[in-house]
Protein backbone atom coordinates (compact mmCIF):
# COMPACT_ATOMS: atom_id res chain seq x y z
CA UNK A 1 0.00 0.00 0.00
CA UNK A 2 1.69 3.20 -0.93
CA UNK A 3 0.70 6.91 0.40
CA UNK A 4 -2.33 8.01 -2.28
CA UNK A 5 -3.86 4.44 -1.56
CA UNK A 6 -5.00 4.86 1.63
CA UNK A 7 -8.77 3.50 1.84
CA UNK A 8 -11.32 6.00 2.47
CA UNK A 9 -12.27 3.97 5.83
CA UNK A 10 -8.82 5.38 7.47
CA UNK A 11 -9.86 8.78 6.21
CA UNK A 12 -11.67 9.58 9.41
CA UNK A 13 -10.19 9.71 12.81
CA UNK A 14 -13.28 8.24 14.02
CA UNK A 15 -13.28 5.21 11.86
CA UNK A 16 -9.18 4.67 11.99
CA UNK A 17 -10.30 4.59 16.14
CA UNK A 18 -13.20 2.40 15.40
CA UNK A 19 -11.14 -0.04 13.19
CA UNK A 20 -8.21 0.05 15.98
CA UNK A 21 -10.38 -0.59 18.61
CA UNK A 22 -12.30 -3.73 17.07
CA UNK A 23 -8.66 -5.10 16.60
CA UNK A 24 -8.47 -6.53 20.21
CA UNK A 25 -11.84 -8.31 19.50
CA UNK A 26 -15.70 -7.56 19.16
CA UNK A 27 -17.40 -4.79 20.68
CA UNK A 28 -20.71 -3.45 21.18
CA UNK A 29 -22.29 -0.24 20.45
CA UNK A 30 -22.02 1.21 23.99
CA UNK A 31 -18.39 0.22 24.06
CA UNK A 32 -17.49 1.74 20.99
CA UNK A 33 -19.30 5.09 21.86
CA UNK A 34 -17.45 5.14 24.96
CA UNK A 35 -14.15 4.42 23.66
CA UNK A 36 -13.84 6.34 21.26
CA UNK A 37 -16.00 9.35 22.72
CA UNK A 38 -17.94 10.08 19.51
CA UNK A 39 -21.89 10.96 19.57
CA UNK A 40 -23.97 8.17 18.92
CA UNK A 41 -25.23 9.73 15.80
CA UNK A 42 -21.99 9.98 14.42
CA UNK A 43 -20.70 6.97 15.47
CA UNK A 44 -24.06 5.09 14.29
CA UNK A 45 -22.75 6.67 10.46
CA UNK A 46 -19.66 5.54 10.86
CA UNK A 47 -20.16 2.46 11.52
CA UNK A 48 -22.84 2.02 8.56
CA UNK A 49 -19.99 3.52 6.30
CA UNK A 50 -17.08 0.70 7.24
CA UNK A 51 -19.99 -2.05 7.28
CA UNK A 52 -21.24 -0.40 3.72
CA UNK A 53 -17.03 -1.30 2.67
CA UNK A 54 -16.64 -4.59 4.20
CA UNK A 55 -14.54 -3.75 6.95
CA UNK A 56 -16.93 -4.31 9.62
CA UNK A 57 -19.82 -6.70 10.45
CA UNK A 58 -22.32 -6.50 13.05
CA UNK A 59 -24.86 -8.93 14.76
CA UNK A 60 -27.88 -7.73 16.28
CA UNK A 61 -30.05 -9.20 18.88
CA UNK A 62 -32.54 -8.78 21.12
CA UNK A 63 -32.19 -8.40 24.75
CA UNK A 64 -35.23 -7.27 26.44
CA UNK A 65 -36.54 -4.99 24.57
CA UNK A 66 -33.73 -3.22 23.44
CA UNK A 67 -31.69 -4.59 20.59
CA UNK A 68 -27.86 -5.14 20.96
CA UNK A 69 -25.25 -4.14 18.41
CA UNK A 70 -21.64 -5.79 18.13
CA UNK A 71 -19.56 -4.82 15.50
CA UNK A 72 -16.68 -7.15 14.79
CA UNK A 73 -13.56 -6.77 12.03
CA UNK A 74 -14.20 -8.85 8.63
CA UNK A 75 -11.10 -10.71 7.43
CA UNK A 76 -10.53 -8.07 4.55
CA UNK A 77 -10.83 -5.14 7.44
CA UNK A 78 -8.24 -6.53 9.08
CA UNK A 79 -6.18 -7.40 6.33
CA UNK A 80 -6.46 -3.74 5.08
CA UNK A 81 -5.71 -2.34 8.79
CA UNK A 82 -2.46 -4.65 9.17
CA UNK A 83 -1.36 -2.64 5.35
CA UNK A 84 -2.19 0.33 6.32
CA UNK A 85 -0.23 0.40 10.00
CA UNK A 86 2.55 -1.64 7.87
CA UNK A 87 2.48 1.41 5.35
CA UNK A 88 2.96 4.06 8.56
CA UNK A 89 5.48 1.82 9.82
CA UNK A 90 7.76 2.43 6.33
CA UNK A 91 7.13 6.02 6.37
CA UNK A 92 8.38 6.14 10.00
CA UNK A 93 11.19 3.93 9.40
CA UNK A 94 12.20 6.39 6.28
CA UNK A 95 11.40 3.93 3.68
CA UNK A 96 8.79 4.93 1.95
């Protein structure tokens, strides 16, 4: 992955903290707005946005009468994360 290649889901802060934070494993809604301190309406667009690009998945069920949202990495999201931070890594190191 060079420089101009960067994919439009590490565009945003709030998706690059999304992505990093689904890296350690699934996480719900609530956990997600907390973490990364974004309003749910933004975050809830976000979210749609990387799931819209295959970076993200999410299950939904019912509990109570609420319904739960965990969002999880695809295969290709984390693929494309692990290029990306490989790409940063270069530029750091001077290579790129």
């Amino acid at each position: 992955m060079e420089l101009h290649e960067i994919p439009s889901a590490f565009q945003s802060r709030l998706r690059l903290a999304v992505v990093a934070a689904l890296m350690t494993g699934p996480k719900d809604f609530t956990t997600l707005t907390r973490l990364t301190e974004a309003t749910p309406g933004n975050l809830g667009r976000q979210l749609e946005l990387l799931e819209a690009e295959n970076i993200l998945s999410c299950s939904r069920e019912m509990t109570g009468k609420r319904q739960r949202s965990t969002y999880q990495l695809t295969q290709a999201g984390r693929d494309i994360f692990l290029a990306y931070v490989e790409m940063l890594e270069k530029i750091a190191g001077g290579e790129a």
